[in-house]
N, C-alpha and C. Protein backbone atom coordinates (compact mmCIF):
# COMPACT_ATOMS: atom_id res chain seq x y z
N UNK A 1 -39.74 76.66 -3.71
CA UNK A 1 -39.79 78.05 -4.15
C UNK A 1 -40.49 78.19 -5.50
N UNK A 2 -40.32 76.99 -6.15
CA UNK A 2 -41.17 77.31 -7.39
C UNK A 2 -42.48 77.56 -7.11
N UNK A 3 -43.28 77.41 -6.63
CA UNK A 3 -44.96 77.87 -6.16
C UNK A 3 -45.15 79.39 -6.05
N UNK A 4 -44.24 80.06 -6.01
CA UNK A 4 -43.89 81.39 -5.46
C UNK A 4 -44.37 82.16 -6.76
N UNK A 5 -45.29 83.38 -6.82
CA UNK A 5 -45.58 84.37 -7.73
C UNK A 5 -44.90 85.56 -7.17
N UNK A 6 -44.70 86.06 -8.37
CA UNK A 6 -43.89 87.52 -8.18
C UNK A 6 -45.04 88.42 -7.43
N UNK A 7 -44.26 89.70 -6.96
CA UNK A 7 -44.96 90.89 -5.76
C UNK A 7 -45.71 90.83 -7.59
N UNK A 8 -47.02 91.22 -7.52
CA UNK A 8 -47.61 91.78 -8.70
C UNK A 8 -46.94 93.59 -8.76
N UNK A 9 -46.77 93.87 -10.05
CA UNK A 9 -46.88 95.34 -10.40
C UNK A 9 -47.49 96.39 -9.93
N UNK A 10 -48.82 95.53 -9.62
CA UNK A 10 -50.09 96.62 -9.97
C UNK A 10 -49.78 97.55 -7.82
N UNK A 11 -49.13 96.62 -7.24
CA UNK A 11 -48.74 97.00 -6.08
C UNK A 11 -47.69 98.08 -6.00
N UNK A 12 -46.40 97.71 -6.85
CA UNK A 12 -46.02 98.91 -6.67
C UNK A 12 -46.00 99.95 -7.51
N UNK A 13 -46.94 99.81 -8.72
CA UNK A 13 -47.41 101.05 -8.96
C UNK A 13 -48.79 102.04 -8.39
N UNK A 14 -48.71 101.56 -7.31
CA UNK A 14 -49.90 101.93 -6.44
C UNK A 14 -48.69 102.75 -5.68
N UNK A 15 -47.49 102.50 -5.45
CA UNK A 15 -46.62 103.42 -4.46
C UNK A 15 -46.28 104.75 -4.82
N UNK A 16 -46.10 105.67 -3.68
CA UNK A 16 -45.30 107.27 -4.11
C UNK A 16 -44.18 106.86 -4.05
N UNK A 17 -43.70 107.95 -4.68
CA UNK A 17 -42.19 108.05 -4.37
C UNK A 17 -41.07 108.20 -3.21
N UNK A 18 -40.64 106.72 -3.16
CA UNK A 18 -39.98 106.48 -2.11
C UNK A 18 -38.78 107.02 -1.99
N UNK A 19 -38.17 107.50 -0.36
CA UNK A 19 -36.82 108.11 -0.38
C UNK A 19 -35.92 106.98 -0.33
N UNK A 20 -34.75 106.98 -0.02
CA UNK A 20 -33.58 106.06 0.32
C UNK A 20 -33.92 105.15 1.36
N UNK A 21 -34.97 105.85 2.23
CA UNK A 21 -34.90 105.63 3.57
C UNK A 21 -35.89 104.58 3.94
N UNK A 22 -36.52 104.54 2.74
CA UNK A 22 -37.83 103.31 3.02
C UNK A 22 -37.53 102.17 3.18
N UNK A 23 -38.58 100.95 3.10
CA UNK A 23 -37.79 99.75 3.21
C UNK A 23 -38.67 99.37 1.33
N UNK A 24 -39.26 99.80 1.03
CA UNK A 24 -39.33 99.34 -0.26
C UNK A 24 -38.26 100.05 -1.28
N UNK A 25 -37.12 100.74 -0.94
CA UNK A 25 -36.19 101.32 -1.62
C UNK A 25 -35.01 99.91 -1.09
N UNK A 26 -35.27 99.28 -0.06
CA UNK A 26 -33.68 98.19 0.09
C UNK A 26 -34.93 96.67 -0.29
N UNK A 27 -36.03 96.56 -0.32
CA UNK A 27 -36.15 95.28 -0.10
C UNK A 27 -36.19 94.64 -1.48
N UNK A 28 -35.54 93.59 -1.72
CA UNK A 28 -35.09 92.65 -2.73
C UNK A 28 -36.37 91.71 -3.02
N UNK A 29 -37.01 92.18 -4.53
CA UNK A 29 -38.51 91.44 -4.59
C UNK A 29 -38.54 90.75 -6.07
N UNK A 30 -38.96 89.84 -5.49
CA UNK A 30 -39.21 88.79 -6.72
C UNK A 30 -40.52 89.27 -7.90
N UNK A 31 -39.79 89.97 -9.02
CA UNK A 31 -40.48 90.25 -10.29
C UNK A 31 -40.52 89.36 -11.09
N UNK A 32 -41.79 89.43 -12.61
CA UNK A 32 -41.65 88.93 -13.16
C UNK A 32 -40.59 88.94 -14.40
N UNK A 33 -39.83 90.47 -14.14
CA UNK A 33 -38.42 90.08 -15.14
C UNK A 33 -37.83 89.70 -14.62
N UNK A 34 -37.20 89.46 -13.21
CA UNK A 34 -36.17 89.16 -12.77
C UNK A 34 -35.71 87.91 -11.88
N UNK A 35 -37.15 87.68 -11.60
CA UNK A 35 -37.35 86.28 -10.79
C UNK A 35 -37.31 86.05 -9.28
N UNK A 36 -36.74 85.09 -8.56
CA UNK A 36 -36.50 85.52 -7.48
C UNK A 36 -35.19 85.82 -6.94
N UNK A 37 -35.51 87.09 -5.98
CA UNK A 37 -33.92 87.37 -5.77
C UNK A 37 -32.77 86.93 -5.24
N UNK A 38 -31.96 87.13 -5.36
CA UNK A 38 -30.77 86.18 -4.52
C UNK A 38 -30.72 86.54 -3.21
N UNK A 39 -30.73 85.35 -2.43
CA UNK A 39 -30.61 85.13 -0.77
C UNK A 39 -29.71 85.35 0.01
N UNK A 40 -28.43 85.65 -0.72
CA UNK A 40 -27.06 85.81 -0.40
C UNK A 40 -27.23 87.40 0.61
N UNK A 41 -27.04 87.11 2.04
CA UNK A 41 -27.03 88.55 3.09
C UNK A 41 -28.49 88.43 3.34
N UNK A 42 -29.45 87.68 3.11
CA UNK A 42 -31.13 88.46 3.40
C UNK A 42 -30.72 87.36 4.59
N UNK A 43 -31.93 88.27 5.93
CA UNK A 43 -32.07 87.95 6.82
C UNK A 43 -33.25 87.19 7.18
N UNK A 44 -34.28 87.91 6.38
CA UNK A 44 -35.62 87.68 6.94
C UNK A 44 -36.19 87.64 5.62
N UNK A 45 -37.29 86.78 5.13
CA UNK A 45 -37.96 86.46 3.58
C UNK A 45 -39.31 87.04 4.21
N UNK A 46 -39.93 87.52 3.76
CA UNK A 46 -41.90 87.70 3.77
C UNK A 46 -42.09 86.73 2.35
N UNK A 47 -43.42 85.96 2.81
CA UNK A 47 -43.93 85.72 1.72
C UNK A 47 -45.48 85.61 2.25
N UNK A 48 -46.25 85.93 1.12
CA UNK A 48 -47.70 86.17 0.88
C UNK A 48 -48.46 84.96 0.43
N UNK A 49 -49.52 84.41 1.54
CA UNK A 49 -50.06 83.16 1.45
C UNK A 49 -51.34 83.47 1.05
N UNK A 50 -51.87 83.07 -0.03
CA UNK A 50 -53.92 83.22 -0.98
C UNK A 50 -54.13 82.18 -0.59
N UNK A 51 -54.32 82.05 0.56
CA UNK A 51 -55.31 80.72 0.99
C UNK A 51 -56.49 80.99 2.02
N UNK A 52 -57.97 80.68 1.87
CA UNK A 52 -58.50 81.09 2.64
C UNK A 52 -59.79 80.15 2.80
N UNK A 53 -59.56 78.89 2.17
CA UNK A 53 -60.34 77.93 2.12
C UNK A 53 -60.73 77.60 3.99
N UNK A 54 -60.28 77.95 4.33
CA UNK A 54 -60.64 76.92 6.04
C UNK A 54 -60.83 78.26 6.63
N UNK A 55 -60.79 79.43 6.38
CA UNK A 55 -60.75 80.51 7.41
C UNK A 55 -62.27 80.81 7.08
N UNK A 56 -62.92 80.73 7.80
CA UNK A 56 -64.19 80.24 7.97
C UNK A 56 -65.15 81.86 8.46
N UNK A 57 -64.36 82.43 9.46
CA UNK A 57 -64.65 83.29 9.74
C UNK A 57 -63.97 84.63 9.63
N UNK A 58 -63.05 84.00 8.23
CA UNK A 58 -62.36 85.57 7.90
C UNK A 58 -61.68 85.44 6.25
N UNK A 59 -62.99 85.05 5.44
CA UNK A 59 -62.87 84.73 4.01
C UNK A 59 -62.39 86.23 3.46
N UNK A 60 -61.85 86.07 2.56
CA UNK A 60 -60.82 87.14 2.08
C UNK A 60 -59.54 87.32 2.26
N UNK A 61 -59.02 86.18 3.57
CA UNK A 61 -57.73 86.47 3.85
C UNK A 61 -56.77 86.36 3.27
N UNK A 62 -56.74 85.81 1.92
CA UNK A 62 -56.04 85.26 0.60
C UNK A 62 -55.39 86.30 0.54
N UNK A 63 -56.26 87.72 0.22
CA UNK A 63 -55.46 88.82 -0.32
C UNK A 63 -55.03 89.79 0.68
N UNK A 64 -54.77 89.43 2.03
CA UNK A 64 -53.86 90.28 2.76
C UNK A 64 -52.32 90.58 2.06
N UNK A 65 -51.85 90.03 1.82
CA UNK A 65 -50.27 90.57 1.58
C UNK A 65 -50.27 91.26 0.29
N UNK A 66 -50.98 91.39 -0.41
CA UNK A 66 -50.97 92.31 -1.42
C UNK A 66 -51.77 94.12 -0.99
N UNK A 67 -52.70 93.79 -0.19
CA UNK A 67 -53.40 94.93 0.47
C UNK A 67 -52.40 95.27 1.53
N UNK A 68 -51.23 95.15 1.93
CA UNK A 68 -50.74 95.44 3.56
C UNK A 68 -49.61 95.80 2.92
N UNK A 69 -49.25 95.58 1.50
CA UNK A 69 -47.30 95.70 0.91
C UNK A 69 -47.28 96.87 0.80
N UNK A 70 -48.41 97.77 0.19
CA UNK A 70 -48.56 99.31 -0.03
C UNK A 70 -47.96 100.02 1.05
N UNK A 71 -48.21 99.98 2.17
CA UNK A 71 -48.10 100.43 3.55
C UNK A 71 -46.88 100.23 4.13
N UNK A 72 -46.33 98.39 4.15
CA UNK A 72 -45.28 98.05 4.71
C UNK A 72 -43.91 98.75 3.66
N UNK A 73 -44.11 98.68 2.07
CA UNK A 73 -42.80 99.22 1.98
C UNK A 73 -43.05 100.74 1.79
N UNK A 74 -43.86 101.83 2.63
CA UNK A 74 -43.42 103.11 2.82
C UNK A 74 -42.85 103.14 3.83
N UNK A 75 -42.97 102.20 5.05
CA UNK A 75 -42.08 102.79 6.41
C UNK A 75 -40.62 102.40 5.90
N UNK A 76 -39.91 103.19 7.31
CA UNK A 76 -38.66 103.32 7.34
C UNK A 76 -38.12 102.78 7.77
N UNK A 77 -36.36 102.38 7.33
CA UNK A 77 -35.90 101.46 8.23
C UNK A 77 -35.41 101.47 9.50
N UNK A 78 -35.03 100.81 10.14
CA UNK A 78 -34.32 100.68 11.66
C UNK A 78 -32.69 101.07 11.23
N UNK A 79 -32.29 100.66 12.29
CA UNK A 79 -30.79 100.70 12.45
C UNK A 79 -30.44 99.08 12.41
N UNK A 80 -30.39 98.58 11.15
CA UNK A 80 -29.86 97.38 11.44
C UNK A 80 -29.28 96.99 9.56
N UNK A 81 -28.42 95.89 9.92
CA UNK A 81 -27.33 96.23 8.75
C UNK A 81 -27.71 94.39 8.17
N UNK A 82 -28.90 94.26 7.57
CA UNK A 82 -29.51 92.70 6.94
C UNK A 82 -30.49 92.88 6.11
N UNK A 83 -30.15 92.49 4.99
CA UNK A 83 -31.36 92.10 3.94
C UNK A 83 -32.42 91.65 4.56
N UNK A 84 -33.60 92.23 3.66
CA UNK A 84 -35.10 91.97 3.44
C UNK A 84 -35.56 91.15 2.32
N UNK A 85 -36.25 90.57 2.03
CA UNK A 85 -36.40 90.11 0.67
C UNK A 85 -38.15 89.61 0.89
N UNK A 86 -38.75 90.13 -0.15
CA UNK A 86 -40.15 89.57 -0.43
C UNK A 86 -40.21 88.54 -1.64
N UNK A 87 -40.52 87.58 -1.18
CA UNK A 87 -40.74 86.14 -2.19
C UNK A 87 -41.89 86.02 -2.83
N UNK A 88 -42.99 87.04 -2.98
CA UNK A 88 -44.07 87.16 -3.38
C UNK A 88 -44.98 86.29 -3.08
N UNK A 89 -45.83 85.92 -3.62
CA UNK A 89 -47.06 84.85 -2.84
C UNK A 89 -47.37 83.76 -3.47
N UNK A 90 -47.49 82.73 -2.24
CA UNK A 90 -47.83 81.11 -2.74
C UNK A 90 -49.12 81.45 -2.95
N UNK A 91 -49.54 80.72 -3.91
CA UNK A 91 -51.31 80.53 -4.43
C UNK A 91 -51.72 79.41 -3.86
N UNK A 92 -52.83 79.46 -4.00
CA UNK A 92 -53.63 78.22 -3.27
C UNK A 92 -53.42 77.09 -4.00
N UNK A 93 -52.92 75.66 -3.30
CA UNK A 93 -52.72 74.62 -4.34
C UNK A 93 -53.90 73.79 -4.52
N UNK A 94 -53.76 73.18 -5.41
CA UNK A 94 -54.91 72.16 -5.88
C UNK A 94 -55.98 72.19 -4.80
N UNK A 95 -55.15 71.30 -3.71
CA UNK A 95 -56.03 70.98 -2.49
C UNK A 95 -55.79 71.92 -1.39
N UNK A 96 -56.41 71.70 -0.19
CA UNK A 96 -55.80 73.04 0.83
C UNK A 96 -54.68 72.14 1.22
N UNK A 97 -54.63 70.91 1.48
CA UNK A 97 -53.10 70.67 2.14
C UNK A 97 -52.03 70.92 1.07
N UNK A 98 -52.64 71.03 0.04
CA UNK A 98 -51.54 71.21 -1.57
C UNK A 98 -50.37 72.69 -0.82
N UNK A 99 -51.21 73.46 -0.59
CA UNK A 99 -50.96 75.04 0.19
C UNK A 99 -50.23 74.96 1.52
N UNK A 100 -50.38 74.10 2.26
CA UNK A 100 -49.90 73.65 3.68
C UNK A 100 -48.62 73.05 3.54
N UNK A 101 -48.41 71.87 2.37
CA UNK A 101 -47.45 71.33 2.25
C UNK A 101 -46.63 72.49 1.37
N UNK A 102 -46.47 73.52 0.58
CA UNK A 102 -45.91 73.81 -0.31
C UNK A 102 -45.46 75.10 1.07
N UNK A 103 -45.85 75.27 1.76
CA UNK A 103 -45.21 76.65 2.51
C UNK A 103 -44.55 76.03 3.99
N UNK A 104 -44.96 74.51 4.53
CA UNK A 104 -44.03 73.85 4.81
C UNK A 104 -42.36 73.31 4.34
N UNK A 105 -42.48 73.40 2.71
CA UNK A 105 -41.31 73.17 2.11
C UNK A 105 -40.42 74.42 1.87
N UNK A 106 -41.34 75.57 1.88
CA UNK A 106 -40.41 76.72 1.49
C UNK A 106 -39.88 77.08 3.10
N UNK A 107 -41.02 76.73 4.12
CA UNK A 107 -40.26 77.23 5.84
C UNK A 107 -38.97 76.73 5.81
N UNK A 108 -39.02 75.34 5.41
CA UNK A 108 -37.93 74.55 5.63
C UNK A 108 -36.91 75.10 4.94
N UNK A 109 -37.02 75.37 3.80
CA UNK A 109 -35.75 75.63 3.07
C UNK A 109 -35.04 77.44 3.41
N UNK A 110 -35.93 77.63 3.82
CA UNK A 110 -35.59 79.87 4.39
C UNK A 110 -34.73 79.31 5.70
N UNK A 111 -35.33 78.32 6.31
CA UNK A 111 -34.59 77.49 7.89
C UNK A 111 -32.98 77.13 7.97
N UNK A 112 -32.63 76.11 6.85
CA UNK A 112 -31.95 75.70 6.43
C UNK A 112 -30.81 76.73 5.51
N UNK A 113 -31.26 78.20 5.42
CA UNK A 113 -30.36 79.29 4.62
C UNK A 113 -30.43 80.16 6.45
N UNK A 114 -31.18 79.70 7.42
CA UNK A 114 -31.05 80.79 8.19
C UNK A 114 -31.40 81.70 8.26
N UNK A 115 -32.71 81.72 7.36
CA UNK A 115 -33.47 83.09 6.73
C UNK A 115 -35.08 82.88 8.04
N UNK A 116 -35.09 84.30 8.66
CA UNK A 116 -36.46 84.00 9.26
C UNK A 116 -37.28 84.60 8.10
N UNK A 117 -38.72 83.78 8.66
CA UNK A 117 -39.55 83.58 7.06
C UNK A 117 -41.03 84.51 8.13
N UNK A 118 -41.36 85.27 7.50
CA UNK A 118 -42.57 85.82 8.06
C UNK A 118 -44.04 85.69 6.57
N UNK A 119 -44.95 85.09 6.73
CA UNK A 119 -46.05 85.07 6.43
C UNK A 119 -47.01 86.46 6.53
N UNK A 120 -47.38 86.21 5.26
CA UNK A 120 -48.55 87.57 5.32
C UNK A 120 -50.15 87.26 4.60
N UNK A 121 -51.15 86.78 5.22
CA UNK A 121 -52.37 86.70 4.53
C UNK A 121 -52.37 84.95 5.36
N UNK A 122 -53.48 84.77 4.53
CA UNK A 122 -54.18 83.42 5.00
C UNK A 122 -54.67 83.12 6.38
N UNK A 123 -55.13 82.19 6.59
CA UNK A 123 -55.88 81.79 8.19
C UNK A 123 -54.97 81.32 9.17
N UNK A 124 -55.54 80.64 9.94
CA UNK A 124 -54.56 80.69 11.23
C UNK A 124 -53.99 78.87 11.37
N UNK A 125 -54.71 78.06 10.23
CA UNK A 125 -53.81 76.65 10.19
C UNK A 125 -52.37 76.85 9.83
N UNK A 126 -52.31 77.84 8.84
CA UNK A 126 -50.68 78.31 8.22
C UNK A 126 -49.68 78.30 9.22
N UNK A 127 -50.05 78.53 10.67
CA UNK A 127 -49.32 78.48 11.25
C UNK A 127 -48.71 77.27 11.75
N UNK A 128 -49.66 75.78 11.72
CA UNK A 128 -48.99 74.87 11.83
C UNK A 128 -47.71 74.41 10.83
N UNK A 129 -48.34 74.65 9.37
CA UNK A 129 -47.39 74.65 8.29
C UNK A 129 -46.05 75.08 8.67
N UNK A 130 -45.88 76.20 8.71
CA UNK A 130 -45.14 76.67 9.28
C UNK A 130 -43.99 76.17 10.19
N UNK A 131 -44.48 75.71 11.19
CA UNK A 131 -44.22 75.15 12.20
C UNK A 131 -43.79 73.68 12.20
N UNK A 132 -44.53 73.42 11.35
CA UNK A 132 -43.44 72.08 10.89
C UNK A 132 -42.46 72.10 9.73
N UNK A 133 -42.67 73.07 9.16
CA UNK A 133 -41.04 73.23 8.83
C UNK A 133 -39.55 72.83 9.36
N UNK A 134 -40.03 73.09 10.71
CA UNK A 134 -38.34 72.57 11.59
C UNK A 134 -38.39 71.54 12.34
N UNK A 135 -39.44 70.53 11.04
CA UNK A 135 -39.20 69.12 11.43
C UNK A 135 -37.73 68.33 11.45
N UNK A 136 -37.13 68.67 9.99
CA UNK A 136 -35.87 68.13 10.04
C UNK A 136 -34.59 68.82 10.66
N UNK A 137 -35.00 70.00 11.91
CA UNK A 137 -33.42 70.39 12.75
C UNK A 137 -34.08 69.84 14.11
N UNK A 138 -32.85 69.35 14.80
CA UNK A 138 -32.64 68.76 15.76
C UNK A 138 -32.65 69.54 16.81
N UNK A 139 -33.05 70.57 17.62
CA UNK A 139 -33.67 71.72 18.62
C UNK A 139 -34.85 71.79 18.73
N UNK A 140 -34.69 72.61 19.71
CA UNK A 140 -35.54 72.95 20.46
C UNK A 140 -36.57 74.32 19.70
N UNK A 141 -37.63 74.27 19.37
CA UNK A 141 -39.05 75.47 19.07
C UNK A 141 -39.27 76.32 20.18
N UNK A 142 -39.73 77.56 20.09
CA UNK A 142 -40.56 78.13 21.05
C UNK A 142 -41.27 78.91 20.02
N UNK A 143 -42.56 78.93 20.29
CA UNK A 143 -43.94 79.36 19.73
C UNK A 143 -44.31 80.32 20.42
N UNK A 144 -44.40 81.56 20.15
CA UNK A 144 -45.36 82.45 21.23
C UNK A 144 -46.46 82.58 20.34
N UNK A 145 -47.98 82.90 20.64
CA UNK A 145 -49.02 83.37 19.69
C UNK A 145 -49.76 84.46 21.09
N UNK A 146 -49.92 85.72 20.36
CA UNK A 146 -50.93 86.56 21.09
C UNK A 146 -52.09 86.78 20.04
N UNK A 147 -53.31 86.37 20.43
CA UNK A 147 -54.32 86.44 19.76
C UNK A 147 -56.03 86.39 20.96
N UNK A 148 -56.80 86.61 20.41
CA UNK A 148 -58.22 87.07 21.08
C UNK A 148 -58.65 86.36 21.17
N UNK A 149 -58.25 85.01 21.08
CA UNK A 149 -58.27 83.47 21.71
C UNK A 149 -57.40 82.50 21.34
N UNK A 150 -56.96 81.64 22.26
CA UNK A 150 -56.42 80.53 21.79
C UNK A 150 -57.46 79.41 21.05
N UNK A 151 -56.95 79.33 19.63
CA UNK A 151 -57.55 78.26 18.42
C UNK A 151 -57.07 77.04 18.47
N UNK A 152 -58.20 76.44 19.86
CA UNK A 152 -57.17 75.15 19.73
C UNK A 152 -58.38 74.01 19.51
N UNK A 153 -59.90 74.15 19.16
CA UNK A 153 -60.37 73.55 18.14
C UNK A 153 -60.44 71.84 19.43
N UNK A 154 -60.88 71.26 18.36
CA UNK A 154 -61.27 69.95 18.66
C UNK A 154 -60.64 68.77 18.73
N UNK A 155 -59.90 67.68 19.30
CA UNK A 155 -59.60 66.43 18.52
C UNK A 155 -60.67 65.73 17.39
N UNK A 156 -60.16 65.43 16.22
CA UNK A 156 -60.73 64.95 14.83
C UNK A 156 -61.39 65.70 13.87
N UNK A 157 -61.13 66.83 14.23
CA UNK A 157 -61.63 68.06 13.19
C UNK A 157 -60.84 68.08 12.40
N UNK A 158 -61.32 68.63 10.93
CA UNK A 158 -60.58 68.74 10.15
C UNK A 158 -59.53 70.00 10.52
N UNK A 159 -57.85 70.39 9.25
CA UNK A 159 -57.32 71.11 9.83
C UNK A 159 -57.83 72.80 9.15
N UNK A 160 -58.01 73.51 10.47
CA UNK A 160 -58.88 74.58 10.06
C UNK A 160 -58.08 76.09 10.43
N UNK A 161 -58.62 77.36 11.03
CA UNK A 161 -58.28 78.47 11.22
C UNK A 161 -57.81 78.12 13.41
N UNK A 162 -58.69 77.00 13.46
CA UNK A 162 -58.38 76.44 15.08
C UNK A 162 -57.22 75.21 15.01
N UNK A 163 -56.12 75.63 14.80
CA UNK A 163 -55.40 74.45 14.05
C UNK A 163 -54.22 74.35 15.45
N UNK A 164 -54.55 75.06 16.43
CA UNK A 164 -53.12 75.31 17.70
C UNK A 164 -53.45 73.84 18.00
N UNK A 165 -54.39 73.32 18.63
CA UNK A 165 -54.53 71.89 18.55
C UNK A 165 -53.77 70.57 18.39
N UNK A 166 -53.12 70.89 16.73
CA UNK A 166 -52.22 69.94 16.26
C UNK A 166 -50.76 70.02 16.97
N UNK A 167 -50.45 71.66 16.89
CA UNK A 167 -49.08 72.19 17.63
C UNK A 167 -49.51 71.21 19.16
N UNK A 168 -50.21 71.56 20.05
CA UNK A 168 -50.35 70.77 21.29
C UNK A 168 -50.47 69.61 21.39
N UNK A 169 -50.74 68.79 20.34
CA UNK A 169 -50.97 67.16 20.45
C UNK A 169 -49.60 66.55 19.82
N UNK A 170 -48.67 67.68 19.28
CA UNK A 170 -47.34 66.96 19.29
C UNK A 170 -46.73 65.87 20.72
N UNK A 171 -45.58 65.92 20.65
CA UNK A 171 -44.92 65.12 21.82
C UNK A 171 -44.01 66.27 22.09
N UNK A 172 -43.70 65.91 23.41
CA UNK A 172 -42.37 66.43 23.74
C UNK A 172 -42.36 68.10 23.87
N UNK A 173 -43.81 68.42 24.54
CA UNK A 173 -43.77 70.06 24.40
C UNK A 173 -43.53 70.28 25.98
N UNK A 174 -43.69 71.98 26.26
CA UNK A 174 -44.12 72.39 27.50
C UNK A 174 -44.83 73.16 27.27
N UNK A 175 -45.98 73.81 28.01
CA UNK A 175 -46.99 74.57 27.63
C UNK A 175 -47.05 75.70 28.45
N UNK A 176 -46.65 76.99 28.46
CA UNK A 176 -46.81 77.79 29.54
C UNK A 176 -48.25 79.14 28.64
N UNK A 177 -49.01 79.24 29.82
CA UNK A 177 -50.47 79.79 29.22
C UNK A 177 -50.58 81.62 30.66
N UNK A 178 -51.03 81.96 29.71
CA UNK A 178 -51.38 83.11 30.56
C UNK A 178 -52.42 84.10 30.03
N UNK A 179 -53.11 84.44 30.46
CA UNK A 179 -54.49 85.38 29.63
C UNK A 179 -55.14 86.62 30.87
N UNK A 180 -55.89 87.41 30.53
CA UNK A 180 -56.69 88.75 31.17
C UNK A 180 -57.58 88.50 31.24
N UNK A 181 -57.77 88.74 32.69
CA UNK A 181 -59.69 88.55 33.24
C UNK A 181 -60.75 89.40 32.50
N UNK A 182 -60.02 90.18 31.80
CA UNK A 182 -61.15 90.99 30.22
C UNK A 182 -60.97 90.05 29.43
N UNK A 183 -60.09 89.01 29.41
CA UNK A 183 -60.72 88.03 27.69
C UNK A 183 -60.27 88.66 26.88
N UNK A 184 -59.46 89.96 27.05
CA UNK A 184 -59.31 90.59 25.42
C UNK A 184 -57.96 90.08 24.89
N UNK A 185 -57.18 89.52 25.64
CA UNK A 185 -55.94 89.11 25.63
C UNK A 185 -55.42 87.51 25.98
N UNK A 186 -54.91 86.42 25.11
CA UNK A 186 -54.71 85.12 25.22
C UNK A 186 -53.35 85.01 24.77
N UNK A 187 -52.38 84.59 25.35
CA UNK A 187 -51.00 84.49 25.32
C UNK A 187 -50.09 82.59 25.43
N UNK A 188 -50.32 81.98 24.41
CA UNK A 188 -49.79 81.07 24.82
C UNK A 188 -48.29 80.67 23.87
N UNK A 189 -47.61 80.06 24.76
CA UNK A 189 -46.19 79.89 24.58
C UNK A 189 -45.75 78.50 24.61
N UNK A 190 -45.41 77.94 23.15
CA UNK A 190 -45.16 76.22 23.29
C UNK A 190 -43.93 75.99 22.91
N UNK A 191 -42.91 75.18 23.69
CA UNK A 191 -41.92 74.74 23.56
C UNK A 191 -41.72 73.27 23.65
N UNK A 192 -41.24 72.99 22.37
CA UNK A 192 -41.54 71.20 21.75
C UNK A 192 -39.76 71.15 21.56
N UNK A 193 -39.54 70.29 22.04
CA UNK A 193 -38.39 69.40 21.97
C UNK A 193 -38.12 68.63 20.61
N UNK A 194 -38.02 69.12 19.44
CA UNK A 194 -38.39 67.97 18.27
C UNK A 194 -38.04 66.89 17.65
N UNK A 195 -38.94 66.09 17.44
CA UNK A 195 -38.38 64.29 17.14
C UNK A 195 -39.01 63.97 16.57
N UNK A 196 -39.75 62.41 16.60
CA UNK A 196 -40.69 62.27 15.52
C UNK A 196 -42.35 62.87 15.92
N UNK A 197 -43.18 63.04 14.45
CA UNK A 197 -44.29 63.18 14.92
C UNK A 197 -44.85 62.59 14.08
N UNK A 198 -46.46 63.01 13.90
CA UNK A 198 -47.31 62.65 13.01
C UNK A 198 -47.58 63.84 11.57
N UNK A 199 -46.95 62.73 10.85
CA UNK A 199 -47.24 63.32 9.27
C UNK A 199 -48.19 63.82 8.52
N UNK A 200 -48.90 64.85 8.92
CA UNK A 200 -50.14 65.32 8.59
C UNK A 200 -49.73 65.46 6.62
N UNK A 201 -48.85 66.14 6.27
CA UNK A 201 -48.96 66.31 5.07
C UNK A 201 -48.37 65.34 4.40
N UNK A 202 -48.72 64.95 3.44
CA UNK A 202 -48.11 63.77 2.39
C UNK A 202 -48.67 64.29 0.89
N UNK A 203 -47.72 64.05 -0.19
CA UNK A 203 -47.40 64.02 -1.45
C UNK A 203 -48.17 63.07 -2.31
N UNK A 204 -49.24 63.41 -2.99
CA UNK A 204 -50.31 61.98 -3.63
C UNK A 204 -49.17 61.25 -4.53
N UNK A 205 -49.91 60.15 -4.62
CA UNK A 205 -49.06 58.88 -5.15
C UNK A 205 -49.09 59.26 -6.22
N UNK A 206 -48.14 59.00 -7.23
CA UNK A 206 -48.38 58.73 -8.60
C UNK A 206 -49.03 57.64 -9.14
């Protein structure tokens, strides 16, 4: 969690005046007076990923979650009785796996509080990150992705915005696939049994 920058200011002083009813009137956000908020009742964390080194064909994606917060905290809420909380945004680390590994450690730890963790910004490797987060619980994954293709890239490529690849070359999955004879629609659904795999991210030596 330390990697984590506060929601910037300049966002919500870009907001009108919200009623009771919004979700930026309940959601619990990590400022720079106050830090980050306490987890105690939150259900679900957003946090905002500036990484856009590998997204090749959609540079800029760094600053989605700061361009999309304006919007997301004017709607309203549902009928449902669970904390929100925005953790503000990981920055790009040193290296790009610096970024991969650091939002792998925070999946893990939102996992481990029982907190679902939703991502906002960056390319489409984040999602492996992600995804290995629930390396260390002993269950069962299911992955759905709907997107305008399945990114499943090459064996020996580096890890990129086509990163579904790595998710499929795990062990121990099942793969159920389904798509539209328009192409406009790709639906695939992976369910991995989890055990050991291959350690894509590692910590440089001292």
């Amino acid at each position: 969690m330390e990697h984590l920058s506060p929601v910037p200011e300049s966002v919500i002083d870009a907001l009108p005046v919200l009623d009771a009813n919004q979700l930026g009137r309940s959601i619990r956000r990590h400022t720079e007076m106050e830090g980050l908020p306490d987890l105690d009742g939150i259900k679900v964390a957003i946090v905002g990923v500036q990484e856009d080194r590998r997204a090749y064909r959609n540079v800029g994606c760094d600053g989605a979650a700061d361009a999309i917060r304006p919007f997301l905290y004017q709607l309203y809420k549902g009928k449902w009785d669970y904390g929100i909380a925005d953790l503000g945004n990981l920055y790009k680390g040193e290296r790009h796996t610096d970024t991969l590994l650091s939002l792998k450690e925070i999946a893990q730890e939102l996992l481990q509080r029982q907190i679902i963790l939703i991502t906002i910004g960056g390319s489409q490797e984040l999602t492996y990150a992600n995804y290995r987060g629930y390396d260390s619980l002993e269950q069962t994954v299911n992955i759905v992705s709907v997107d305008a293709r399945l990114d499943v890239g090459s064996e020996g490529r580096d890890l990129d915005h086509r990163a579904t690849f790595l998710i499929l070359s795990s062990k121990n999955h099942t793969i159920f696939t389904t798509s539209q004879t328009s192409a406009t629609r790709h639906i695939l659904i992976v369910r991995k049994k989890l055990g050991s795999s291959t350690n894509f991210f590692s910590k440089p030596s001292d």
